[in-house]
PDB file of N, CA and C in Angstrom:
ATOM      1  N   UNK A   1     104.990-194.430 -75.174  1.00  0.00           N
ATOM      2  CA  UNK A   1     104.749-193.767 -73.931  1.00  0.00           C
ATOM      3  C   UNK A   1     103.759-194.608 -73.141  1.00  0.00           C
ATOM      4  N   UNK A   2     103.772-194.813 -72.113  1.00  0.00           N
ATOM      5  CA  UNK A   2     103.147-195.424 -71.162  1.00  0.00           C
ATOM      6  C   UNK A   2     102.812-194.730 -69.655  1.00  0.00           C
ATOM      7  N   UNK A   3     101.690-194.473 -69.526  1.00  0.00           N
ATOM      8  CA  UNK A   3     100.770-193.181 -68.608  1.00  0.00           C
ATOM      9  C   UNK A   3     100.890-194.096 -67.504  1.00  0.00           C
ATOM     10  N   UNK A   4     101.601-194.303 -66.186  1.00  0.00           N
ATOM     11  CA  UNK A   4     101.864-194.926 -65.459  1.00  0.00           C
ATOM     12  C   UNK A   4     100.194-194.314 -64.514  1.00  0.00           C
ATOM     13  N   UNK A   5      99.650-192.873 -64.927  1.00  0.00           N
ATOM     14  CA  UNK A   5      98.476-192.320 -63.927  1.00  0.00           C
ATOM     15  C   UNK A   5      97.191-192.695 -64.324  1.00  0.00           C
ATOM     16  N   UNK A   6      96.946-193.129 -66.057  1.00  0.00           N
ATOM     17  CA  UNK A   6      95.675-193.232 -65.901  1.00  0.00           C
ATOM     18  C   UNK A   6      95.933-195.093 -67.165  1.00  0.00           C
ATOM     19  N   UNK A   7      96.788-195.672 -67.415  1.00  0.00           N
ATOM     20  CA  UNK A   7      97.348-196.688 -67.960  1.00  0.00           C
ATOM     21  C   UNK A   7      97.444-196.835 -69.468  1.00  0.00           C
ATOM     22  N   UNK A   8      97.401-195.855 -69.926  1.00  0.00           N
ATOM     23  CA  UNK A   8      97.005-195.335 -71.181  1.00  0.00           C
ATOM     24  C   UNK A   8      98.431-195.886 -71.928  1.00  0.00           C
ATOM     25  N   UNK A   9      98.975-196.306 -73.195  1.00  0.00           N
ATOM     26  CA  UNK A   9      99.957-196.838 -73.734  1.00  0.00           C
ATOM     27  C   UNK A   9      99.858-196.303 -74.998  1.00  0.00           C
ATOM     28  N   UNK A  10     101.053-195.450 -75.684  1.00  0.00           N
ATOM     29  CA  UNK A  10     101.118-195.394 -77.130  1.00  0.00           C
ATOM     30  C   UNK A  10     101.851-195.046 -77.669  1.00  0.00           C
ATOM     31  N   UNK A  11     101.995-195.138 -78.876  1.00  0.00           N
ATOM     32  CA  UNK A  11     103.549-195.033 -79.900  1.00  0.00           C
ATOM     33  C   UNK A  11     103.646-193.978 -80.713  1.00  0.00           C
ATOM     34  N   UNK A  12     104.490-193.053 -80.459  1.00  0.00           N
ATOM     35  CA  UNK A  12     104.264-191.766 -81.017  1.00  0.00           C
ATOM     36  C   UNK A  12     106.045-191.206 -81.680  1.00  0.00           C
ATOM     37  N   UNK A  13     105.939-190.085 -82.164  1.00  0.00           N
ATOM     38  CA  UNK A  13     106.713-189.596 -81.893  1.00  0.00           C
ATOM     39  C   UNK A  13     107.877-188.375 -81.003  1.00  0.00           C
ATOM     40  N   UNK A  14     108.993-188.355 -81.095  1.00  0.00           N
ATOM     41  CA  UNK A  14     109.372-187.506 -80.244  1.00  0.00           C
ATOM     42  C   UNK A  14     110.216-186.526 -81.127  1.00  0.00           C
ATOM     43  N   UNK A  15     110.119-184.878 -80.251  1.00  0.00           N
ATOM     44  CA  UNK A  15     110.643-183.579 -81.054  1.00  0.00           C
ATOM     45  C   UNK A  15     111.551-182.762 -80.092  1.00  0.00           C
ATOM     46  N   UNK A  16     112.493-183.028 -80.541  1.00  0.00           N
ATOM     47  CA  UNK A  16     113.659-182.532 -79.543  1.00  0.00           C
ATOM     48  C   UNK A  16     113.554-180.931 -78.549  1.00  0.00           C
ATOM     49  N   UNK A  17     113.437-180.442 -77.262  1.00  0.00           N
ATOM     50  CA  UNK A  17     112.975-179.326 -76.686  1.00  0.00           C
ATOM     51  C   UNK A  17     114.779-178.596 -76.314  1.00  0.00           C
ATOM     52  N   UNK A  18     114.273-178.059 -75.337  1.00  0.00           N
ATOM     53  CA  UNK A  18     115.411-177.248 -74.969  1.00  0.00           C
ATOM     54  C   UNK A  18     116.352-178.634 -73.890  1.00  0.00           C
ATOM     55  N   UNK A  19     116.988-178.502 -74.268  1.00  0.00           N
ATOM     56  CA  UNK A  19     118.606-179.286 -73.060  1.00  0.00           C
ATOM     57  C   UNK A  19     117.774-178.760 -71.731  1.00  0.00           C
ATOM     58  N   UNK A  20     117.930-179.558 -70.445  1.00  0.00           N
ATOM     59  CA  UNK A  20     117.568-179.655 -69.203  1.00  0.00           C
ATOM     60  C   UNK A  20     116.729-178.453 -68.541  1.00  0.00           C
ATOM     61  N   UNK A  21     115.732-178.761 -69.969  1.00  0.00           N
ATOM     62  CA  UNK A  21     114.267-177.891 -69.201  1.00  0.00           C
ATOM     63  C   UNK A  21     113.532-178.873 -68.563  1.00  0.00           C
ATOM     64  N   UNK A  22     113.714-179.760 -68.502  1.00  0.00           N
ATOM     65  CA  UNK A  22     112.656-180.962 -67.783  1.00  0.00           C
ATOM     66  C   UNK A  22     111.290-181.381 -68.623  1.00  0.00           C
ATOM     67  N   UNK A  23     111.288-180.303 -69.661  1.00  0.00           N
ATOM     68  CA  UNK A  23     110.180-180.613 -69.977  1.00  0.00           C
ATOM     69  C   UNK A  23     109.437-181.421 -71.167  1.00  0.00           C
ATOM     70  N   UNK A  24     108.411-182.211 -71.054  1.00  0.00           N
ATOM     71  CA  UNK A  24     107.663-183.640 -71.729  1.00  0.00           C
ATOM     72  C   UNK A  24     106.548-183.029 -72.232  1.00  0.00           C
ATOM     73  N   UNK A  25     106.336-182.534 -73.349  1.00  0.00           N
ATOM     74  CA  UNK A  25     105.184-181.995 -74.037  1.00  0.00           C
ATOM     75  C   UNK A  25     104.286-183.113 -74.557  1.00  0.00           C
ATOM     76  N   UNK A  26     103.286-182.987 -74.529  1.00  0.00           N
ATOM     77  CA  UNK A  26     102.762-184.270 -75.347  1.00  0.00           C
ATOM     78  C   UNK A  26     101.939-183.417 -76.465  1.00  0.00           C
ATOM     79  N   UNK A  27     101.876-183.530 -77.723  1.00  0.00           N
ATOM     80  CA  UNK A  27     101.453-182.959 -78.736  1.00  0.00           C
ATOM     81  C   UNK A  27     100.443-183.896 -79.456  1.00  0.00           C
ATOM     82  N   UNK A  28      99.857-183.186 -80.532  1.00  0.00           N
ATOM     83  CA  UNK A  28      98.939-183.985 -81.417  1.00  0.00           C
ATOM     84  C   UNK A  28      98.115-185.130 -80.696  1.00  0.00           C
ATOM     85  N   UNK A  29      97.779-186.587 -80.954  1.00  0.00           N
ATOM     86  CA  UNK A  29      97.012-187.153 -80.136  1.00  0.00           C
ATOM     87  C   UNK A  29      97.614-187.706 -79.239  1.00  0.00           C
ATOM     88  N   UNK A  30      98.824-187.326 -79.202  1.00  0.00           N
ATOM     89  CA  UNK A  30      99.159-188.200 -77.670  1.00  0.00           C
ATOM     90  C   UNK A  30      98.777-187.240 -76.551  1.00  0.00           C
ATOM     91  N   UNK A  31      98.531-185.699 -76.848  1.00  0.00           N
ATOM     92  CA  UNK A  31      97.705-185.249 -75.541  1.00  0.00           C
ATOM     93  C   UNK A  31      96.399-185.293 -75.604  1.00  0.00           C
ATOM     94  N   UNK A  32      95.884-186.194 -75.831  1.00  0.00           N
ATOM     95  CA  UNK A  32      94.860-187.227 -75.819  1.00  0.00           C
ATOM     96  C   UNK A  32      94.911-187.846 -74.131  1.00  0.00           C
ATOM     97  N   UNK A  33      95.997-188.310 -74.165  1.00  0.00           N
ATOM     98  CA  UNK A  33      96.343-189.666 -73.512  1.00  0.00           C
ATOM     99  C   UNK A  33      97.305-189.289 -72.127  1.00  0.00           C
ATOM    100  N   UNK A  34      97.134-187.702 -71.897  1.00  0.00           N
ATOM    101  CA  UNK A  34      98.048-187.440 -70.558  1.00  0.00           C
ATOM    102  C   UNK A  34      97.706-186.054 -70.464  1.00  0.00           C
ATOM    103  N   UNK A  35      98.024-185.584 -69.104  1.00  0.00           N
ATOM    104  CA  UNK A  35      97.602-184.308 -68.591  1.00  0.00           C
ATOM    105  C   UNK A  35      98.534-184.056 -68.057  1.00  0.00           C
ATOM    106  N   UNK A  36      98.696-182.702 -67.611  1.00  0.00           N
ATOM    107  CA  UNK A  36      99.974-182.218 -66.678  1.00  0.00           C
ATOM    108  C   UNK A  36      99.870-182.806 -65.374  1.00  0.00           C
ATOM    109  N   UNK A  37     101.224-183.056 -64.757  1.00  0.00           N
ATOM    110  CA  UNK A  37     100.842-183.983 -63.848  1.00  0.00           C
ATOM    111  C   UNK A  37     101.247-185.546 -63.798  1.00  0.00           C
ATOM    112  N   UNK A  38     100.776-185.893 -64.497  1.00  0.00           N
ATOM    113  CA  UNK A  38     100.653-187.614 -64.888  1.00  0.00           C
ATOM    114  C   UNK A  38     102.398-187.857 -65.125  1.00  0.00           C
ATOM    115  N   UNK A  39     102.340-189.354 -64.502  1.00  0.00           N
ATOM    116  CA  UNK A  39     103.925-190.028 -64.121  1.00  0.00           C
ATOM    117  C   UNK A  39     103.522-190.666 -65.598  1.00  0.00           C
ATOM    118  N   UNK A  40     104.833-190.229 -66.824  1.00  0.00           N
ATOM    119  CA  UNK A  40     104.805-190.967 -67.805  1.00  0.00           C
ATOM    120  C   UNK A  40     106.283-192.072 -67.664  1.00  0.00           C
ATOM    121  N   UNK A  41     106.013-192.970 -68.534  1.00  0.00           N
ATOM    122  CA  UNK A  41     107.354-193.364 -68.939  1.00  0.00           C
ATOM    123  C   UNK A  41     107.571-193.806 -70.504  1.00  0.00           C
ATOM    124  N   UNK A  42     108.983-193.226 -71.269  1.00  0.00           N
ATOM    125  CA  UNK A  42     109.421-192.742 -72.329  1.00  0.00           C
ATOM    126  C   UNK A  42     109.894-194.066 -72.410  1.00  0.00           C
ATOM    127  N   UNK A  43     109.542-195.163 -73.716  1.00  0.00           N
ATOM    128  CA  UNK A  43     110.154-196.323 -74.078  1.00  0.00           C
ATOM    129  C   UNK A  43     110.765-196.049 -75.402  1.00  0.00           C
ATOM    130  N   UNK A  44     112.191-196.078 -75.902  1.00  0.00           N
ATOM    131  CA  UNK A  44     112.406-196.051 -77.230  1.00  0.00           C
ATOM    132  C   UNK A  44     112.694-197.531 -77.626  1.00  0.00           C
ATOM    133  N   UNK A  45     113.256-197.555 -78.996  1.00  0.00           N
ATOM    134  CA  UNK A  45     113.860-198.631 -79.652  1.00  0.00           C
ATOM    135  C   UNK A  45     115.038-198.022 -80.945  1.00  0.00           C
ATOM    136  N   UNK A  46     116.034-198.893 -81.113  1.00  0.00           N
ATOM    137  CA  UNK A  46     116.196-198.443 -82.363  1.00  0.00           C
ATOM    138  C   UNK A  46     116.384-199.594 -82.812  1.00  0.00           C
ATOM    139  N   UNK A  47     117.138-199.438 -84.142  1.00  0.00           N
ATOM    140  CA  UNK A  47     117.396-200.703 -85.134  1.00  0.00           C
ATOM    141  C   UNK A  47     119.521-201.084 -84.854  1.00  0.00           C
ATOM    142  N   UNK A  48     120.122-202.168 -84.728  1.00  0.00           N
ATOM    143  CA  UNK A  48     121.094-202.216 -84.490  1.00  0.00           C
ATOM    144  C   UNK A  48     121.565-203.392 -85.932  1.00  0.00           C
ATOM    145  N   UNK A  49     122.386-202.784 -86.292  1.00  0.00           N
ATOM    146  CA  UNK A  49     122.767-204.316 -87.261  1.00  0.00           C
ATOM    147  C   UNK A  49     123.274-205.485 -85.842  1.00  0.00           C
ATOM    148  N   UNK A  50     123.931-206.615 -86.972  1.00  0.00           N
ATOM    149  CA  UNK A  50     124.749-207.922 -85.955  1.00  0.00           C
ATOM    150  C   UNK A  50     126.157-207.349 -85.838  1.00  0.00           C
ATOM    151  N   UNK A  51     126.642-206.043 -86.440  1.00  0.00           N
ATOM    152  CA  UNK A  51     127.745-206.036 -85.474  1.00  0.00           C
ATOM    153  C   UNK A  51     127.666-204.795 -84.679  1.00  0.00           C
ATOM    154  N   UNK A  52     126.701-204.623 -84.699  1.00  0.00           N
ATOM    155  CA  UNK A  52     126.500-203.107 -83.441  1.00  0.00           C
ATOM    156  C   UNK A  52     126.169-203.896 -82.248  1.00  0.00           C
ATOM    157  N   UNK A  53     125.021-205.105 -82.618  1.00  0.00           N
ATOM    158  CA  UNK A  53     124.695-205.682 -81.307  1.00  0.00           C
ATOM    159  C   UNK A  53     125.545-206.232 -80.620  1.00  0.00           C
ATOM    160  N   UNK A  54     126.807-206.851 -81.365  1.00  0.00           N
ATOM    161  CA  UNK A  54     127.587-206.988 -80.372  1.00  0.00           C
ATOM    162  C   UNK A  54     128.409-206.641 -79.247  1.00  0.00           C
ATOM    163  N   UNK A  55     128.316-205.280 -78.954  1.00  0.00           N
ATOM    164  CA  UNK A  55     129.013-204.038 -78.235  1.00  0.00           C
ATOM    165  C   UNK A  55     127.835-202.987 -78.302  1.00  0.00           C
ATOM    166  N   UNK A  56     126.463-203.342 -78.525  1.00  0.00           N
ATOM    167  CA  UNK A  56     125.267-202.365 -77.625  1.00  0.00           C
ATOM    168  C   UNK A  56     124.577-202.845 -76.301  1.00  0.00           C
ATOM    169  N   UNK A  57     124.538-201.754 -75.649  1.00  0.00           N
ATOM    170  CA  UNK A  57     124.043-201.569 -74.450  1.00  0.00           C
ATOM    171  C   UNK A  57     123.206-201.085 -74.340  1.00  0.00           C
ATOM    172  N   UNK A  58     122.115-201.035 -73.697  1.00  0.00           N
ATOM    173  CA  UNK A  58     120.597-200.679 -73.842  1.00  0.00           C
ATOM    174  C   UNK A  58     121.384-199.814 -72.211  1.00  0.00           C
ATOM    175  N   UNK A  59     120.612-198.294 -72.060  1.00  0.00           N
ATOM    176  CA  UNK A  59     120.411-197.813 -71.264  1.00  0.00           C
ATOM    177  C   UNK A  59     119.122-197.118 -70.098  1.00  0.00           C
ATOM    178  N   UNK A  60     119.174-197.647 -68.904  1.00  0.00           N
ATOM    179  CA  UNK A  60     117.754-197.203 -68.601  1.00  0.00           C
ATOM    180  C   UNK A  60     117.956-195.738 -67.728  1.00  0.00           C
ATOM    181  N   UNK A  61     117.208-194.519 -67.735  1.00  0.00           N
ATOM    182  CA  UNK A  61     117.402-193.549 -67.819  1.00  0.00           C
ATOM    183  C   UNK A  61     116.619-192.907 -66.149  1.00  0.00           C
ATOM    184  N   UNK A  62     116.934-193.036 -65.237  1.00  0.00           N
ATOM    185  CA  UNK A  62     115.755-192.344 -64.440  1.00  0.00           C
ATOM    186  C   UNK A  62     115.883-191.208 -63.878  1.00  0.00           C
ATOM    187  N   UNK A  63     114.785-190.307 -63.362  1.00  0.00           N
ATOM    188  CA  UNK A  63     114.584-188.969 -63.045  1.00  0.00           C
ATOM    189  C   UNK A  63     113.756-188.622 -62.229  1.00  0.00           C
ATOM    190  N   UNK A  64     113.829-187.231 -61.742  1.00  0.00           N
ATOM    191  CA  UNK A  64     113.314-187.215 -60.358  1.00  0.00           C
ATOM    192  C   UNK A  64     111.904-186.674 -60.568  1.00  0.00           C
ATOM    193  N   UNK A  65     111.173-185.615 -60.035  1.00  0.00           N
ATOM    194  CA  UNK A  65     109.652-185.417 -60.180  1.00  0.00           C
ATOM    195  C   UNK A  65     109.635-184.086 -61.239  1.00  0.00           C
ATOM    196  N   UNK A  66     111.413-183.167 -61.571  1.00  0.00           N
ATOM    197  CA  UNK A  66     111.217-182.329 -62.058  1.00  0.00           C
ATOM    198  C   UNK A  66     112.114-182.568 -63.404  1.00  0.00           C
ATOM    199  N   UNK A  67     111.764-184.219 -64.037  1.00  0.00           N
ATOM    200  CA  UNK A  67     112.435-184.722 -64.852  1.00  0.00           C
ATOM    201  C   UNK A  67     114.288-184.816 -65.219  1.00  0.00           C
ATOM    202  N   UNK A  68     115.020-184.471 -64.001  1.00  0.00           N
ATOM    203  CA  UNK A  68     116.305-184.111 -64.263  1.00  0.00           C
ATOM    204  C   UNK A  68     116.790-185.201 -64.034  1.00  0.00           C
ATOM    205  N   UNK A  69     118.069-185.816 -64.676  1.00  0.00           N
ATOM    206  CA  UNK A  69     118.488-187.349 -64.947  1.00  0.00           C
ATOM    207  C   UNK A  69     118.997-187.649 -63.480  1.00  0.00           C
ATOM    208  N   UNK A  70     118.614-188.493 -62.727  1.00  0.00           N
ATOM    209  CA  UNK A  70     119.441-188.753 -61.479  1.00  0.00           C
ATOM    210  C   UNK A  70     120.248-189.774 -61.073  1.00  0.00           C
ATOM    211  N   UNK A  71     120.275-191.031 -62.331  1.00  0.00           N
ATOM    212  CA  UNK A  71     120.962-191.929 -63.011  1.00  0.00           C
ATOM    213  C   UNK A  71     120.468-192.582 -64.082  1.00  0.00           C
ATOM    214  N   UNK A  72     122.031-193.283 -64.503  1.00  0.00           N
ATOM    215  CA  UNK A  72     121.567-193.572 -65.599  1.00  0.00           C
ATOM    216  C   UNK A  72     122.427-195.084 -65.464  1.00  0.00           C
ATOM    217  N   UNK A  73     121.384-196.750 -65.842  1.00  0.00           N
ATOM    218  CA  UNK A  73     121.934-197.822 -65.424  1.00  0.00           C
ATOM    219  C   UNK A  73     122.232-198.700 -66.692  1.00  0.00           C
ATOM    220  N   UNK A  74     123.039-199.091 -67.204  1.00  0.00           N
ATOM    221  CA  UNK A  74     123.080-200.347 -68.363  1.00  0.00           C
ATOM    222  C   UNK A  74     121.852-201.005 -68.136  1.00  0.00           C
ATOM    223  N   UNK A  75     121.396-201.843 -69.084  1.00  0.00           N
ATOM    224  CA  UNK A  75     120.548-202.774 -69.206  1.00  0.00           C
ATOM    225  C   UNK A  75     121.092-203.925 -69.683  1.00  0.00           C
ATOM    226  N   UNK A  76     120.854-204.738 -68.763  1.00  0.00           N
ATOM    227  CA  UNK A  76     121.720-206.030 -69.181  1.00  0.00           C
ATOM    228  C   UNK A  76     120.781-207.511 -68.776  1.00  0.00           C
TER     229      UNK A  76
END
């Protein structure tokens, strides 16, 4: 996670909420590191073998102020 409001950066985990509530809880010490309010941005990763990578696409995800997807672009 990366606090685009106060520059704060950290690696946490994530716990699945309700389908298109918009909403970004930050729990345990990562609400440390953000307040309601604050423009975050959500970085994942996963692990791909050599033949997934050959036919994976990294997707970048963006949203509006009440978190609802308003596109979504390949990464290439």
């Amino acid at each position: 996670m990366n606090n685009a409001s106060n520059g704060s950066r950290i690696t946490t985990y994530v716990l699945p909420g309700e389908r298109g509530s918009g909403m970004v809880c930050m729990n345990g010490g990562a609400a440390l590191h953000a307040k309601e309010g604050d423009t975050v941005r959500l970085l994942t990763f996963c692990e791909v073998d050599d033949k997934e990578l050959e036919t994976f696409i990294p997707l970048v995800v963006f949203t509006d102020e009440k978190n609802h997807v308003t596109s979504v672009e390949e990464y290439r």
